[in-house]
N, C-alpha and C. Protein backbone atom coordinates (compact mmCIF):
# COMPACT_ATOMS: atom_id res chain seq x y z
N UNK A 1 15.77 -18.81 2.33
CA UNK A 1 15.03 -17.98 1.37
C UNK A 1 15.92 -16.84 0.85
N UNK A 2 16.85 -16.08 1.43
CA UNK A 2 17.27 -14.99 1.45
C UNK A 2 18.78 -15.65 -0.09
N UNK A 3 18.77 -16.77 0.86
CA UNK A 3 19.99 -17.38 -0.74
C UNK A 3 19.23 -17.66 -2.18
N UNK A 4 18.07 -17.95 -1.80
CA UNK A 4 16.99 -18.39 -3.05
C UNK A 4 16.85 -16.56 -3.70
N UNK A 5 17.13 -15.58 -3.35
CA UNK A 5 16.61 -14.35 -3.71
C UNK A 5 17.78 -13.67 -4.17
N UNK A 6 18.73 -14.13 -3.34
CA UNK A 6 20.00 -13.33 -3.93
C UNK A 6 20.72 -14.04 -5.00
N UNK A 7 20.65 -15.64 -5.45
CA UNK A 7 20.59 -16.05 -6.54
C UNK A 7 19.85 -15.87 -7.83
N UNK A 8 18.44 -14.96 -7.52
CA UNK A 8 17.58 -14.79 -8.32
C UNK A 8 18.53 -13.20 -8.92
N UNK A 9 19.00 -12.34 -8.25
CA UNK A 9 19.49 -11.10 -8.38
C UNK A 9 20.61 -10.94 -9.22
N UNK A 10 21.64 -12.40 -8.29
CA UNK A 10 22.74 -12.84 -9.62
C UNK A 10 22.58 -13.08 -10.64
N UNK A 11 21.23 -13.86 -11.14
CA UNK A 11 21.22 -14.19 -12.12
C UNK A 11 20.20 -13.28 -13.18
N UNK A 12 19.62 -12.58 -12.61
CA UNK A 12 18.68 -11.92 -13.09
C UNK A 12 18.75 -9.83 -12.93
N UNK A 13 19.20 -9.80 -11.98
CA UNK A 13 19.74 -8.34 -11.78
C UNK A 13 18.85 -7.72 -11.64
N UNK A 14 18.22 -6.16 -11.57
CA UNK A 14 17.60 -5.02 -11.86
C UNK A 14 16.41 -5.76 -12.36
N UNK A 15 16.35 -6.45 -13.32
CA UNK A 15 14.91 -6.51 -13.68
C UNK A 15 14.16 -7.49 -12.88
N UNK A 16 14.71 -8.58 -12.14
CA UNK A 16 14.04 -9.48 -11.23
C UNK A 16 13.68 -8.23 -10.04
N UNK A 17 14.24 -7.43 -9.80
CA UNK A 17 13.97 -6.63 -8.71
C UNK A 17 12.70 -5.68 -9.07
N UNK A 18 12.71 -5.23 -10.34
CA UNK A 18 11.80 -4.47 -10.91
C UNK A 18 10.52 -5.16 -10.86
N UNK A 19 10.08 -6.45 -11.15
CA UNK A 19 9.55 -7.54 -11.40
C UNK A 19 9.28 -7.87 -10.47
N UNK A 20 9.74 -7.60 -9.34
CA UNK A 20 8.86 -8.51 -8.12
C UNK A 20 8.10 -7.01 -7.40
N UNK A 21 8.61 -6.32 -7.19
CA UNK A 21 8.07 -4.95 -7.05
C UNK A 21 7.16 -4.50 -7.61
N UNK A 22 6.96 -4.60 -8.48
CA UNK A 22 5.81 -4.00 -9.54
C UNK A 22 4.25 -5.09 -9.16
N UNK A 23 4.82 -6.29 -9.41
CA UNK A 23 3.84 -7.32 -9.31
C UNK A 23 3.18 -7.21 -7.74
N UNK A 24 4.17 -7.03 -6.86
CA UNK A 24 3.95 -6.96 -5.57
C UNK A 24 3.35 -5.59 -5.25
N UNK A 25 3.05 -4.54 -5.85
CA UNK A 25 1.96 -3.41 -5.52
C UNK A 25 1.09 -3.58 -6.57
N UNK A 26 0.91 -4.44 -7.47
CA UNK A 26 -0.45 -4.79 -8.18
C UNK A 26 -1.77 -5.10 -7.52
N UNK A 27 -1.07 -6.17 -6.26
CA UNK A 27 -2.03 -6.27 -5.54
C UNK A 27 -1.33 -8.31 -5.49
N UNK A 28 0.03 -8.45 -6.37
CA UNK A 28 0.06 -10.26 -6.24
C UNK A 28 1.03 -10.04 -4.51
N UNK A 29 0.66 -11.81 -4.54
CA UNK A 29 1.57 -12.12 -3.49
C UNK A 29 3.23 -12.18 -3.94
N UNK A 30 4.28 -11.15 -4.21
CA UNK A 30 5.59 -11.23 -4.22
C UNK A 30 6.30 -10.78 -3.31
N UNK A 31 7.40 -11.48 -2.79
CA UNK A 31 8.22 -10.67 -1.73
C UNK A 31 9.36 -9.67 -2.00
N UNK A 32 8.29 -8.89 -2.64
CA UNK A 32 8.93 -7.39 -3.33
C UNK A 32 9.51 -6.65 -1.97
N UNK A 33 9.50 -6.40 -0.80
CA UNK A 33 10.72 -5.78 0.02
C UNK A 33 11.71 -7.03 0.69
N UNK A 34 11.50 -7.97 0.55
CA UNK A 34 12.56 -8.46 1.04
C UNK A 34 13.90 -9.00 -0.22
N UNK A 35 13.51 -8.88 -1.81
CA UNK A 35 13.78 -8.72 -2.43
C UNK A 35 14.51 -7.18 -2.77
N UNK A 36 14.10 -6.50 -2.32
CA UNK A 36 15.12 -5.24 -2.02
C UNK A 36 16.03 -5.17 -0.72
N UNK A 37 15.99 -5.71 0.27
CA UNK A 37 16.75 -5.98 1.18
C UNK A 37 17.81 -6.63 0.41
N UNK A 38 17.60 -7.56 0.09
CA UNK A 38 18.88 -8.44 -0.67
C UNK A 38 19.26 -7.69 -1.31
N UNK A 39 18.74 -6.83 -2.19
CA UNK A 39 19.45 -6.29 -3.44
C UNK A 39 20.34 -5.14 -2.56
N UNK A 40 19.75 -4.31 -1.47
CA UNK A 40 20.48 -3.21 -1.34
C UNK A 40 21.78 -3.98 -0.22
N UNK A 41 21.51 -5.06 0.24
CA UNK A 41 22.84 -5.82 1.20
C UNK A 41 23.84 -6.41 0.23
N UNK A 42 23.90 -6.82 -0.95
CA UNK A 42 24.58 -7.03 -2.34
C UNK A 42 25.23 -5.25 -2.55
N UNK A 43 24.49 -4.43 -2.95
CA UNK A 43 25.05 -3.07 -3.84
C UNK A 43 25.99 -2.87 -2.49
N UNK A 44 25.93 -3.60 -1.12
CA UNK A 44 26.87 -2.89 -0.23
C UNK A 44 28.01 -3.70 -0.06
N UNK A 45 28.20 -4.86 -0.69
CA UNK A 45 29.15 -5.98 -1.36
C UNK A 45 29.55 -5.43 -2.64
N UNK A 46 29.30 -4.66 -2.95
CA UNK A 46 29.54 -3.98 -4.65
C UNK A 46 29.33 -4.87 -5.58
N UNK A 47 28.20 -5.93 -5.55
CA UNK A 47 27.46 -6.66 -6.70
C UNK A 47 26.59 -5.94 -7.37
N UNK A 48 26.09 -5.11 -6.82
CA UNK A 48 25.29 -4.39 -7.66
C UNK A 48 25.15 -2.66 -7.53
N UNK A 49 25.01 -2.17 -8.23
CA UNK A 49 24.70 -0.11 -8.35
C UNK A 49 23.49 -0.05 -7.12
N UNK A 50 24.02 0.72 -5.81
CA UNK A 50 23.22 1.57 -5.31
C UNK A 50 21.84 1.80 -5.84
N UNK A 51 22.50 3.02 -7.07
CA UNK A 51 21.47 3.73 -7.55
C UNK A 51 20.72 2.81 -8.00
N UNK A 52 21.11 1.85 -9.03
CA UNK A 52 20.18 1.09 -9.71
C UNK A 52 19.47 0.43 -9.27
N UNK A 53 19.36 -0.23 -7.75
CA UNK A 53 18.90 -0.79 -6.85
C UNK A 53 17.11 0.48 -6.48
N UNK A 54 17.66 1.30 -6.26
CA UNK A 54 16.85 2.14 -5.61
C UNK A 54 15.70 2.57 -7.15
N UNK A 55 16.18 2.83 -8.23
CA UNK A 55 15.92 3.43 -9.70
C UNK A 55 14.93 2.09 -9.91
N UNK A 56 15.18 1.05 -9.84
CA UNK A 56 14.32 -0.48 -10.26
C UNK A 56 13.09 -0.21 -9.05
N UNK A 57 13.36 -0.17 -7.87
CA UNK A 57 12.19 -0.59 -7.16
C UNK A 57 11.23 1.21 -6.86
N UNK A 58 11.89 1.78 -6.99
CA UNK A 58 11.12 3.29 -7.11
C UNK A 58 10.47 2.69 -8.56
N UNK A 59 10.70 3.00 -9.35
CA UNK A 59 9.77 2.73 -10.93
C UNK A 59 9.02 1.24 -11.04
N UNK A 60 9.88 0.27 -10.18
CA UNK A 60 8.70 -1.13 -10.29
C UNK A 60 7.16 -0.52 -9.61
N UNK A 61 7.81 0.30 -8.02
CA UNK A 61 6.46 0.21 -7.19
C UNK A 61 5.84 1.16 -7.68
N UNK A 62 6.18 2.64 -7.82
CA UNK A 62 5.28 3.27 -8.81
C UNK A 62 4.59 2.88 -9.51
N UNK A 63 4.98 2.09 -10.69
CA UNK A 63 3.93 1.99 -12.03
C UNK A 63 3.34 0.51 -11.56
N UNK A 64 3.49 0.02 -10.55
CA UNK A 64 2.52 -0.85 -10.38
C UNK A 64 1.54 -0.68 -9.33
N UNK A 65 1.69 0.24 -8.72
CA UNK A 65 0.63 0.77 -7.83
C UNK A 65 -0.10 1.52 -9.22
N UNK A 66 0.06 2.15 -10.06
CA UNK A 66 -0.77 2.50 -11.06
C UNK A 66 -1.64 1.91 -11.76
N UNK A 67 -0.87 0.26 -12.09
CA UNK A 67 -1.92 -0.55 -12.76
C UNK A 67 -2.68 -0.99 -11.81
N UNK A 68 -2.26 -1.22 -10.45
CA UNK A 68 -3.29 -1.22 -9.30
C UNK A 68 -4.49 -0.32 -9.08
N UNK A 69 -4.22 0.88 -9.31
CA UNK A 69 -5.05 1.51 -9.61
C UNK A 69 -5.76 1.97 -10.83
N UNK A 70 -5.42 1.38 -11.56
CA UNK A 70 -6.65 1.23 -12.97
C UNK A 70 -7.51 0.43 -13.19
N UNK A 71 -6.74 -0.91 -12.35
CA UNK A 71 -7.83 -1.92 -12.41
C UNK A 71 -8.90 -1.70 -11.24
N UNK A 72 -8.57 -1.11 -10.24
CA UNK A 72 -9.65 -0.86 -9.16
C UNK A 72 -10.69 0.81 -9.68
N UNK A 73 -9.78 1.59 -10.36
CA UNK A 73 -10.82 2.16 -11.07
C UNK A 73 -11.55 1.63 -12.46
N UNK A 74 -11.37 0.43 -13.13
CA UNK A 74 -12.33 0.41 -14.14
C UNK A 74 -13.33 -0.89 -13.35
N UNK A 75 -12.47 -1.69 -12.89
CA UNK A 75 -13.24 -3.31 -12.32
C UNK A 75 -13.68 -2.98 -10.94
N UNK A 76 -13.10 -2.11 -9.78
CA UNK A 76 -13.49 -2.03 -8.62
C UNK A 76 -15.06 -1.76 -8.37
N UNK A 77 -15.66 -0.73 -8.74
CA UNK A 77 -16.87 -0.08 -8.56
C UNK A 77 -17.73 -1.44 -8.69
N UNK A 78 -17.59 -1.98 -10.05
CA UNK A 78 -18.92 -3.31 -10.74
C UNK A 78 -18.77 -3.75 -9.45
N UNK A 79 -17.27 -4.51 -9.30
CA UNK A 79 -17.31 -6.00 -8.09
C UNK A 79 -18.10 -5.45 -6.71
N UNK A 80 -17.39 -3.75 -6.41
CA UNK A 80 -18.58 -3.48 -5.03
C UNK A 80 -19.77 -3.91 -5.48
N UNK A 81 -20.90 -3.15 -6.59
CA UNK A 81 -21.79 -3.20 -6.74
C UNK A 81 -22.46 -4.82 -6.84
N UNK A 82 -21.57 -5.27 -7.17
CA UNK A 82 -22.02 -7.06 -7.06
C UNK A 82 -21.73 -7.91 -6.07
N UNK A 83 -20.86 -7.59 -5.67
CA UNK A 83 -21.20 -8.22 -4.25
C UNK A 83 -20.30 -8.03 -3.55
N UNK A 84 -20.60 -6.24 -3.25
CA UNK A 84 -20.14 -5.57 -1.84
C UNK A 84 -21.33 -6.13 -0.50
N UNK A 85 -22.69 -6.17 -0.94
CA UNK A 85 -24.05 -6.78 -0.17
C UNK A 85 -23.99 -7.73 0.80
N UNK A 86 -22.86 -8.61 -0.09
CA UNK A 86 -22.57 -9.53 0.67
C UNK A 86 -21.59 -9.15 1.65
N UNK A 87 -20.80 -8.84 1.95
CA UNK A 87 -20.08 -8.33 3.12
C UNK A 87 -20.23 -7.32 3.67
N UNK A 88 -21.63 -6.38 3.16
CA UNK A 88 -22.13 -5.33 4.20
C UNK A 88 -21.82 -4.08 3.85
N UNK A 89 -21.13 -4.11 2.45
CA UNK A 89 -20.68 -2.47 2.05
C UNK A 89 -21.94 -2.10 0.92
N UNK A 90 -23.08 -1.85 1.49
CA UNK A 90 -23.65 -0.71 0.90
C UNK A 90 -23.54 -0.01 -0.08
N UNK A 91 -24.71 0.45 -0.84
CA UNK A 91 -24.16 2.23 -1.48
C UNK A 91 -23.84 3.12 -0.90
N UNK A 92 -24.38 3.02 0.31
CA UNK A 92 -24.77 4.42 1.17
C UNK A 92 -23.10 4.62 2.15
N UNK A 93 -22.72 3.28 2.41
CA UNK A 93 -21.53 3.13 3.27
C UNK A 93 -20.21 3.25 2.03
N UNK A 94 -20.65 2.80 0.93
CA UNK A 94 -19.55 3.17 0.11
C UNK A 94 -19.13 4.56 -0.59
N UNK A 95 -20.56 5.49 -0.26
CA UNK A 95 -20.18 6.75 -0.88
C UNK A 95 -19.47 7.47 0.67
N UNK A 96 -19.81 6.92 1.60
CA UNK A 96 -19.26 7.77 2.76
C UNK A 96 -17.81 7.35 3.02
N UNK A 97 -17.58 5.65 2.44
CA UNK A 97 -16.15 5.74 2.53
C UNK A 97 -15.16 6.45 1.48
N UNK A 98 -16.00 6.54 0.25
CA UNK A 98 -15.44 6.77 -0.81
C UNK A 98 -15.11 8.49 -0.42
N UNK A 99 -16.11 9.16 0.11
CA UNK A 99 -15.37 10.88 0.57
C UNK A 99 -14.61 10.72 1.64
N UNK A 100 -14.33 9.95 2.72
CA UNK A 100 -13.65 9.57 3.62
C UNK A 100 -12.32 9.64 3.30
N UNK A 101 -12.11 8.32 2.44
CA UNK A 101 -10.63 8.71 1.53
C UNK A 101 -10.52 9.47 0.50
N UNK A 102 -11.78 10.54 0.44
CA UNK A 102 -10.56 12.01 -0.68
C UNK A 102 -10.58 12.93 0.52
N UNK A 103 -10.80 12.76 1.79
CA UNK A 103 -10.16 13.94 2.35
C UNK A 103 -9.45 13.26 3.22
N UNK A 104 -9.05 11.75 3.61
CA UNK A 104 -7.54 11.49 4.77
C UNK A 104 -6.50 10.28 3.20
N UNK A 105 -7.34 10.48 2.32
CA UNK A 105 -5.76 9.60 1.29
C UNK A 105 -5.07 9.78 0.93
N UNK A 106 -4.18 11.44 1.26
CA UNK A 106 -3.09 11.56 0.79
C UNK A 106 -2.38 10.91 2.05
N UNK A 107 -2.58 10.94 2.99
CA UNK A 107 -1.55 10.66 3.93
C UNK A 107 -1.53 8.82 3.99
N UNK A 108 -2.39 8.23 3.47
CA UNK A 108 -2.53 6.95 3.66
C UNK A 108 -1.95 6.07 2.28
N UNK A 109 -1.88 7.00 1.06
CA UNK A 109 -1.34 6.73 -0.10
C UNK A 109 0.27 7.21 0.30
N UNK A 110 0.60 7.69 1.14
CA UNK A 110 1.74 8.40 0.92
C UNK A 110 2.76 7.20 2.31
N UNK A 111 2.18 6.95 3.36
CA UNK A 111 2.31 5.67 3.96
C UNK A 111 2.19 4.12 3.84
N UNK A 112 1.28 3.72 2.77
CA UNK A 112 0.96 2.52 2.48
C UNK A 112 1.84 1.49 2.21
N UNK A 113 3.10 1.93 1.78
CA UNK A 113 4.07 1.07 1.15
C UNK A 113 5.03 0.51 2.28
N UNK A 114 4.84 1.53 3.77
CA UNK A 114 5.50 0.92 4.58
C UNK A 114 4.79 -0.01 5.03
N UNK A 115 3.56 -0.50 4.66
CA UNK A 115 2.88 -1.41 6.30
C UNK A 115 2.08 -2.65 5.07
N UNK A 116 2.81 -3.46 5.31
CA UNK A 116 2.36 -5.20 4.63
C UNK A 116 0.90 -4.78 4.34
N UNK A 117 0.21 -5.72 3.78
CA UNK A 117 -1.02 -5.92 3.24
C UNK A 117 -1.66 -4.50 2.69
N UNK A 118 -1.66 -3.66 3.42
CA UNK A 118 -1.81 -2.52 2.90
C UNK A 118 -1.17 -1.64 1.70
N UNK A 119 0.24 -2.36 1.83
CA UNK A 119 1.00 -2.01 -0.05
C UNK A 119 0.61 -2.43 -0.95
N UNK A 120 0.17 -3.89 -0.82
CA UNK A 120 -0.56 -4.37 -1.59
C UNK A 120 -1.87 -3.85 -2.22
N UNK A 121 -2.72 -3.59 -1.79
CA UNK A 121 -3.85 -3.18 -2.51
C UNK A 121 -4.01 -1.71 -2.45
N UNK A 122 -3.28 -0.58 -1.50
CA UNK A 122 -3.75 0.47 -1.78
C UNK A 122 -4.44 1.03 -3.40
N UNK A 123 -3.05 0.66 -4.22
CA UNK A 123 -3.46 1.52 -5.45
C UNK A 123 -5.45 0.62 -6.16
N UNK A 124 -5.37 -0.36 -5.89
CA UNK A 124 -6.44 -0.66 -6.33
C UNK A 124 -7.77 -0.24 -5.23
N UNK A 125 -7.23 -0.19 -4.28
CA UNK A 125 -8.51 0.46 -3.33
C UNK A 125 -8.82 2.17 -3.91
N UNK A 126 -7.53 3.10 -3.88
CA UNK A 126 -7.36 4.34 -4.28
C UNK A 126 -8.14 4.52 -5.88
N UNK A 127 -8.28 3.55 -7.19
CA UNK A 127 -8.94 3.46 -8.11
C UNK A 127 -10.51 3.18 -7.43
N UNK A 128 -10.44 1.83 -6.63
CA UNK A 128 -11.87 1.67 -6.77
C UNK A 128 -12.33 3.04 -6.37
N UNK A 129 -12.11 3.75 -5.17
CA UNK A 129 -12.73 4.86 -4.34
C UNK A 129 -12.57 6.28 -4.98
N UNK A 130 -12.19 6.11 -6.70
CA UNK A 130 -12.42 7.63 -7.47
C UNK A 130 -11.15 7.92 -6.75
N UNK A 131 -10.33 8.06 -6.13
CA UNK A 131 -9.49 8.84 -5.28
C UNK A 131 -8.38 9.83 -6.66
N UNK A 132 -8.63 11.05 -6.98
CA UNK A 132 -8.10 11.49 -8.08
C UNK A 132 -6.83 11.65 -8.03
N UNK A 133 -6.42 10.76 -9.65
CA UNK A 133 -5.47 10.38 -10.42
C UNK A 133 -3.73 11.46 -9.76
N UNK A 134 -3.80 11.91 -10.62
CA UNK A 134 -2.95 13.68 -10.60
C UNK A 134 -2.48 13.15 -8.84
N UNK A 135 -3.11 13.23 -7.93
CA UNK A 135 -3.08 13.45 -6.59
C UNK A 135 -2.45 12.05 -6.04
N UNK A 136 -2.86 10.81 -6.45
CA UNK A 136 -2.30 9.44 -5.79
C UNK A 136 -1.24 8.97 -6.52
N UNK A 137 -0.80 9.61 -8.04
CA UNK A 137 0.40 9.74 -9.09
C UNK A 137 1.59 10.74 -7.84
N UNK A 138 1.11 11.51 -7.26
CA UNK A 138 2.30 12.44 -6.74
C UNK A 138 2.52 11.65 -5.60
N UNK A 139 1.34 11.43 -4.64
CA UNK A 139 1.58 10.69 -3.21
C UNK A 139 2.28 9.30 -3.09
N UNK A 140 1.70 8.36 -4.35
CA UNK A 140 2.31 7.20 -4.48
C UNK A 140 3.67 7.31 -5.06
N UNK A 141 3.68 8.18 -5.63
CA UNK A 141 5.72 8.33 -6.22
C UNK A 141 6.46 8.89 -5.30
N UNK A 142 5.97 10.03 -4.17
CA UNK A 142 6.99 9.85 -3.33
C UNK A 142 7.19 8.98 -1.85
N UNK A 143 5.85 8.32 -1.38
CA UNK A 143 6.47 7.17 -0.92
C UNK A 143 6.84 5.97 -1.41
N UNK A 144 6.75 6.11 -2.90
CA UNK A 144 7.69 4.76 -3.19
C UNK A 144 9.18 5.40 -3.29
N UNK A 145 9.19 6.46 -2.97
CA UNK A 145 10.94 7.24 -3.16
C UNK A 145 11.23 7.01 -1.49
N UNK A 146 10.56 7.42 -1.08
CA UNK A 146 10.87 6.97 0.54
C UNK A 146 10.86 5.98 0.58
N UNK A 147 10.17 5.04 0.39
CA UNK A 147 10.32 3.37 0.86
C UNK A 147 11.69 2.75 -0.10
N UNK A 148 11.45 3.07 -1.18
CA UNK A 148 12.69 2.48 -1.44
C UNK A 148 14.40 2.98 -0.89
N UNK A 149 14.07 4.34 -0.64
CA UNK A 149 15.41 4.92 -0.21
C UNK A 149 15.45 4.26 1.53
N UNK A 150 14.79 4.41 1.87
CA UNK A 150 15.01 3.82 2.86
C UNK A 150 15.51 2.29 3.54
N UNK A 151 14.66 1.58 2.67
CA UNK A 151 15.05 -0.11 2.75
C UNK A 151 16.48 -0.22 1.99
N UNK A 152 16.13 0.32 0.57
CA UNK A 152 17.44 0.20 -0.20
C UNK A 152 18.93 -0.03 0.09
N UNK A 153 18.81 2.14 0.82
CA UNK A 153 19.81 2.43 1.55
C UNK A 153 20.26 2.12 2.65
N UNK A 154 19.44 1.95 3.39
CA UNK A 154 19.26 1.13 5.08
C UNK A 154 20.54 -0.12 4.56
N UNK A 155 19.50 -1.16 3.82
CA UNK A 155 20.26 -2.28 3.58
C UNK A 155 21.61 -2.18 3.04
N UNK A 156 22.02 -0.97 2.03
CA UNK A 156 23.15 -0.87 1.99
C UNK A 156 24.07 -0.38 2.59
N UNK A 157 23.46 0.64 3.64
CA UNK A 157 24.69 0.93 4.82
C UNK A 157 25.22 0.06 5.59
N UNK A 158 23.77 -0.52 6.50
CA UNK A 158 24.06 -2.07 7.40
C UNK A 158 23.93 -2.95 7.48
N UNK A 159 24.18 -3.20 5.95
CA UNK A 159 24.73 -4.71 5.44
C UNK A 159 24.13 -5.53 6.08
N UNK A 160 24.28 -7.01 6.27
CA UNK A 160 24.11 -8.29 6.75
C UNK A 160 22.84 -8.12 8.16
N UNK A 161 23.34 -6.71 8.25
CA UNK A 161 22.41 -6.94 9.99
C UNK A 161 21.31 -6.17 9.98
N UNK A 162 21.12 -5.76 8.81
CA UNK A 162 19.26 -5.17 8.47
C UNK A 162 18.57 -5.69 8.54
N UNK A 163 18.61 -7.27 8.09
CA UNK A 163 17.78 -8.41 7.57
C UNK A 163 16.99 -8.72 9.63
N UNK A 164 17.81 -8.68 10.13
CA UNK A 164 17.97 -9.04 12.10
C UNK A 164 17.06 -7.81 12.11
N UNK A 165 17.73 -6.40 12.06
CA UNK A 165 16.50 -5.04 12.57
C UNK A 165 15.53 -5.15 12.17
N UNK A 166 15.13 -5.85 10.94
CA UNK A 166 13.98 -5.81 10.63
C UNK A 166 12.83 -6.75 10.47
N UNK A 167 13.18 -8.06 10.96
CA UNK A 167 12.74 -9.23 11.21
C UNK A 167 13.29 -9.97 12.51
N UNK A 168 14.11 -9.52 12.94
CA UNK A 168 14.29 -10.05 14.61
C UNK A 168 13.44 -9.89 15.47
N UNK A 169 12.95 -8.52 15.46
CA UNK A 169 11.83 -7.84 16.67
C UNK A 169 10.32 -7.54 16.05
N UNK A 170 9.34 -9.14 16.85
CA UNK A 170 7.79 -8.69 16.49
C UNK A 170 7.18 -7.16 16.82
N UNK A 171 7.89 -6.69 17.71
CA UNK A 171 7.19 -5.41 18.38
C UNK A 171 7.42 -4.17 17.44
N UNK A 172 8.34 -4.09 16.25
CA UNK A 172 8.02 -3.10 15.55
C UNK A 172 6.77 -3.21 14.80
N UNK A 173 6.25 -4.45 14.18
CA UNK A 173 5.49 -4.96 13.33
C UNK A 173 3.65 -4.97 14.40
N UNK A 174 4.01 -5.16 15.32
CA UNK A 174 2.78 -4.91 16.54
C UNK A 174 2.93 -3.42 16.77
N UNK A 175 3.34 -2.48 16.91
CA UNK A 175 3.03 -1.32 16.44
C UNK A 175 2.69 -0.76 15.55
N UNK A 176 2.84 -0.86 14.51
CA UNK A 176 2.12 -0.54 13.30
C UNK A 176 0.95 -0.85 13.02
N UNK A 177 0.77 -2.58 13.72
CA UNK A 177 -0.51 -3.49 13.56
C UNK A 177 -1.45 -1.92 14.71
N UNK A 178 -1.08 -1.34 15.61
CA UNK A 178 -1.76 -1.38 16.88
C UNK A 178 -1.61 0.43 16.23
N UNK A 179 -1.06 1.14 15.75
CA UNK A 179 -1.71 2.13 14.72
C UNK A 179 -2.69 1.95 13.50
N UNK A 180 -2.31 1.30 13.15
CA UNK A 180 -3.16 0.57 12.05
C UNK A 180 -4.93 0.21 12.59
N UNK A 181 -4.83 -0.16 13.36
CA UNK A 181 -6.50 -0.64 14.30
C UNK A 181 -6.65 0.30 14.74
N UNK A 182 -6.06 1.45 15.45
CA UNK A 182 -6.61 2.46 16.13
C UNK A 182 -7.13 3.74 14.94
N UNK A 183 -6.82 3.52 13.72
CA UNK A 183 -7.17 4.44 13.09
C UNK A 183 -8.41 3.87 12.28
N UNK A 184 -8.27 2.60 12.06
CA UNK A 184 -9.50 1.95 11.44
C UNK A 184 -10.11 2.01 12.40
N UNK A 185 -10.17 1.69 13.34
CA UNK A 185 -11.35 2.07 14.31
C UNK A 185 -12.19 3.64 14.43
N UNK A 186 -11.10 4.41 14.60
CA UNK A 186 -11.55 5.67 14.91
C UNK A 186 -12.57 6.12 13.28
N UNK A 187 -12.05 5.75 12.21
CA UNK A 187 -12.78 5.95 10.92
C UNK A 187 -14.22 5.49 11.10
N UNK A 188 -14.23 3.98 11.71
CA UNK A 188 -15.59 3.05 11.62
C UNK A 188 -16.51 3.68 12.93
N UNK A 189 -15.90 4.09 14.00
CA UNK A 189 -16.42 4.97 15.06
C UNK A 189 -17.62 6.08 14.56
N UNK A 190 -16.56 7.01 13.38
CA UNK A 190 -17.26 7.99 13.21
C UNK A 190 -18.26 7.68 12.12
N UNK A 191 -17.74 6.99 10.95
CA UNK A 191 -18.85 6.63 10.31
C UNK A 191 -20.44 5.83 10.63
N UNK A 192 -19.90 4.90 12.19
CA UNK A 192 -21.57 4.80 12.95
C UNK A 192 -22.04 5.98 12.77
N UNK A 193 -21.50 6.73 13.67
CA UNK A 193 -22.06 8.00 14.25
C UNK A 193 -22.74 9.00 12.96
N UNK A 194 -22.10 8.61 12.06
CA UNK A 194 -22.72 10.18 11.20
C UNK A 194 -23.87 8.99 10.45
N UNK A 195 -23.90 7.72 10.32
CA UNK A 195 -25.07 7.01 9.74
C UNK A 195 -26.29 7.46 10.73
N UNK A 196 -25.82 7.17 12.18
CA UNK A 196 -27.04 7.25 12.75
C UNK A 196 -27.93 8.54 12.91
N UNK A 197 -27.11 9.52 12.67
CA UNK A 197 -27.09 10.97 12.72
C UNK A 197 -28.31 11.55 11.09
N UNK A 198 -27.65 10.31 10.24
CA UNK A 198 -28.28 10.29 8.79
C UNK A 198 -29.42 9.88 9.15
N UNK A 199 -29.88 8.83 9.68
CA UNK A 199 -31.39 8.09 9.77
C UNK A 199 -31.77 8.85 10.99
N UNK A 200 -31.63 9.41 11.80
CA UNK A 200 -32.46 10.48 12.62
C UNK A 200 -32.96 11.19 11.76
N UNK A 201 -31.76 12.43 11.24
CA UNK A 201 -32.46 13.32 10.44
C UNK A 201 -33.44 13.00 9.76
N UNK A 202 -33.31 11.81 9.33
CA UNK A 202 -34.47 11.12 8.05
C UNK A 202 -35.93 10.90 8.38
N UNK A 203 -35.49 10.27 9.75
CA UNK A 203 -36.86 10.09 10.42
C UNK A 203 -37.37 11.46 10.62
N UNK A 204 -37.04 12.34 11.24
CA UNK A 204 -37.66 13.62 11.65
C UNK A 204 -38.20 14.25 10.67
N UNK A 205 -37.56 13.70 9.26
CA UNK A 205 -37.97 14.76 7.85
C UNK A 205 -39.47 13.57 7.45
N UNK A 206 -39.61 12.39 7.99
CA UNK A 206 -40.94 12.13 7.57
C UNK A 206 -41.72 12.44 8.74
N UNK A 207 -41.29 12.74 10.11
CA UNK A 207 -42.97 12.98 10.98
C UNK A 207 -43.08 14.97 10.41
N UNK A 208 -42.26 15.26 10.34
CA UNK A 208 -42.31 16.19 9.75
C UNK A 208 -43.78 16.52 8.87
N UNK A 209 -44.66 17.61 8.97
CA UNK A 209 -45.60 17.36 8.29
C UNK A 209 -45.89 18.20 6.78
């Protein structure tokens, strides 16, 4: 695969890199970081500009976490409302998630790009959930400056043997999985708790006389 990608780079350069990046925080299936791996293990062969490496996938993932998030703010809301029912998301559970993430989504917009599946759809989750514009424009541009400087550069310092650090060992990828659950949990924890807390009060306000 990795020859199938770095032939795509030869032949295509900066904009295949831009192009899979962009598409790949839309919310499609592209292998927009391992496509920067190649590119930044090449710029350290001097096939290709550093910078330009880093300049393509900073501006692919940016502005496509944006259209990610336009389409989850104009189309997201309807599709909950039509059939969130069916999988159990509520009005009532969607306005509590929806304030949930405007007071913990900067830090989760600003992380998202490191952890699979979750790069993927943030920006369209961050639209569906109102999460304001101004605020996921600053958070999402600088971890796509971190993620890309990091993979980019990573890959261009240590060459050939990034591809091994970062796909040799399941246990980095099971840590993240095993942060990742402990915080979704702790979210779904508290949101029982303040529902049930909601229908007490409720009840008490009808024996109430």
């Amino acid at each position: 695969m990795l020859d199938t990608i770095t032939g795509f780079l030869q032949d295509y350069g900066y904009g295949i890199l831009f192009l899979s990046i962009f598409l790949e925080s839309t919310g499609l299936p592209f292998p927009g970081e391992s496509i920067l791996i190649a590119a930044g293990i090449m710029a350290g062969h001097g096939q290709l500009d550093i910078w330009g490496v880093f300049a393509a996938s900073w501006i692919g993932g940016t502005l496509g976490d944006n259209l990610g998030y336009w389409l989850g703010h104009r189309y997201g809301r309807r599709f909950v409302v039509r059939y969130g029912h069916r999988i159990g998301l509520t009005d009532e559970k969607y306005r509590y998630v929806e304030e949930r993430f405007r007071q913990v989504g900067p830090p989760i917009v600003l992380i998202a790009r490191f952890i699979l599946l979750l790069r993927q759809v943030c920006g369209f989750a961050a639209g569906t959930l109102r999460f304001p514009w101004w605020s996921f424009l600053f958070y999402n541009a600088v971890g796509a400056a971190l993620w890309s400087g990091a993979y980019g550069f990573g890959s261009y310092v240590l060459g050939d043997r990034i591809d091994t650090y970062l796909h040799g060992s399941p246990w980095a990828y099971a840590a993240i999985g095993a942060v990742f659950l402990l915080l979704s949990g702790g979210t779904v924890l508290q949101f029982r708790r303040k529902l049930r807390a909601q229908r007490a009060a409720e009840g008490d306000a009808k024996k109430a006389p």
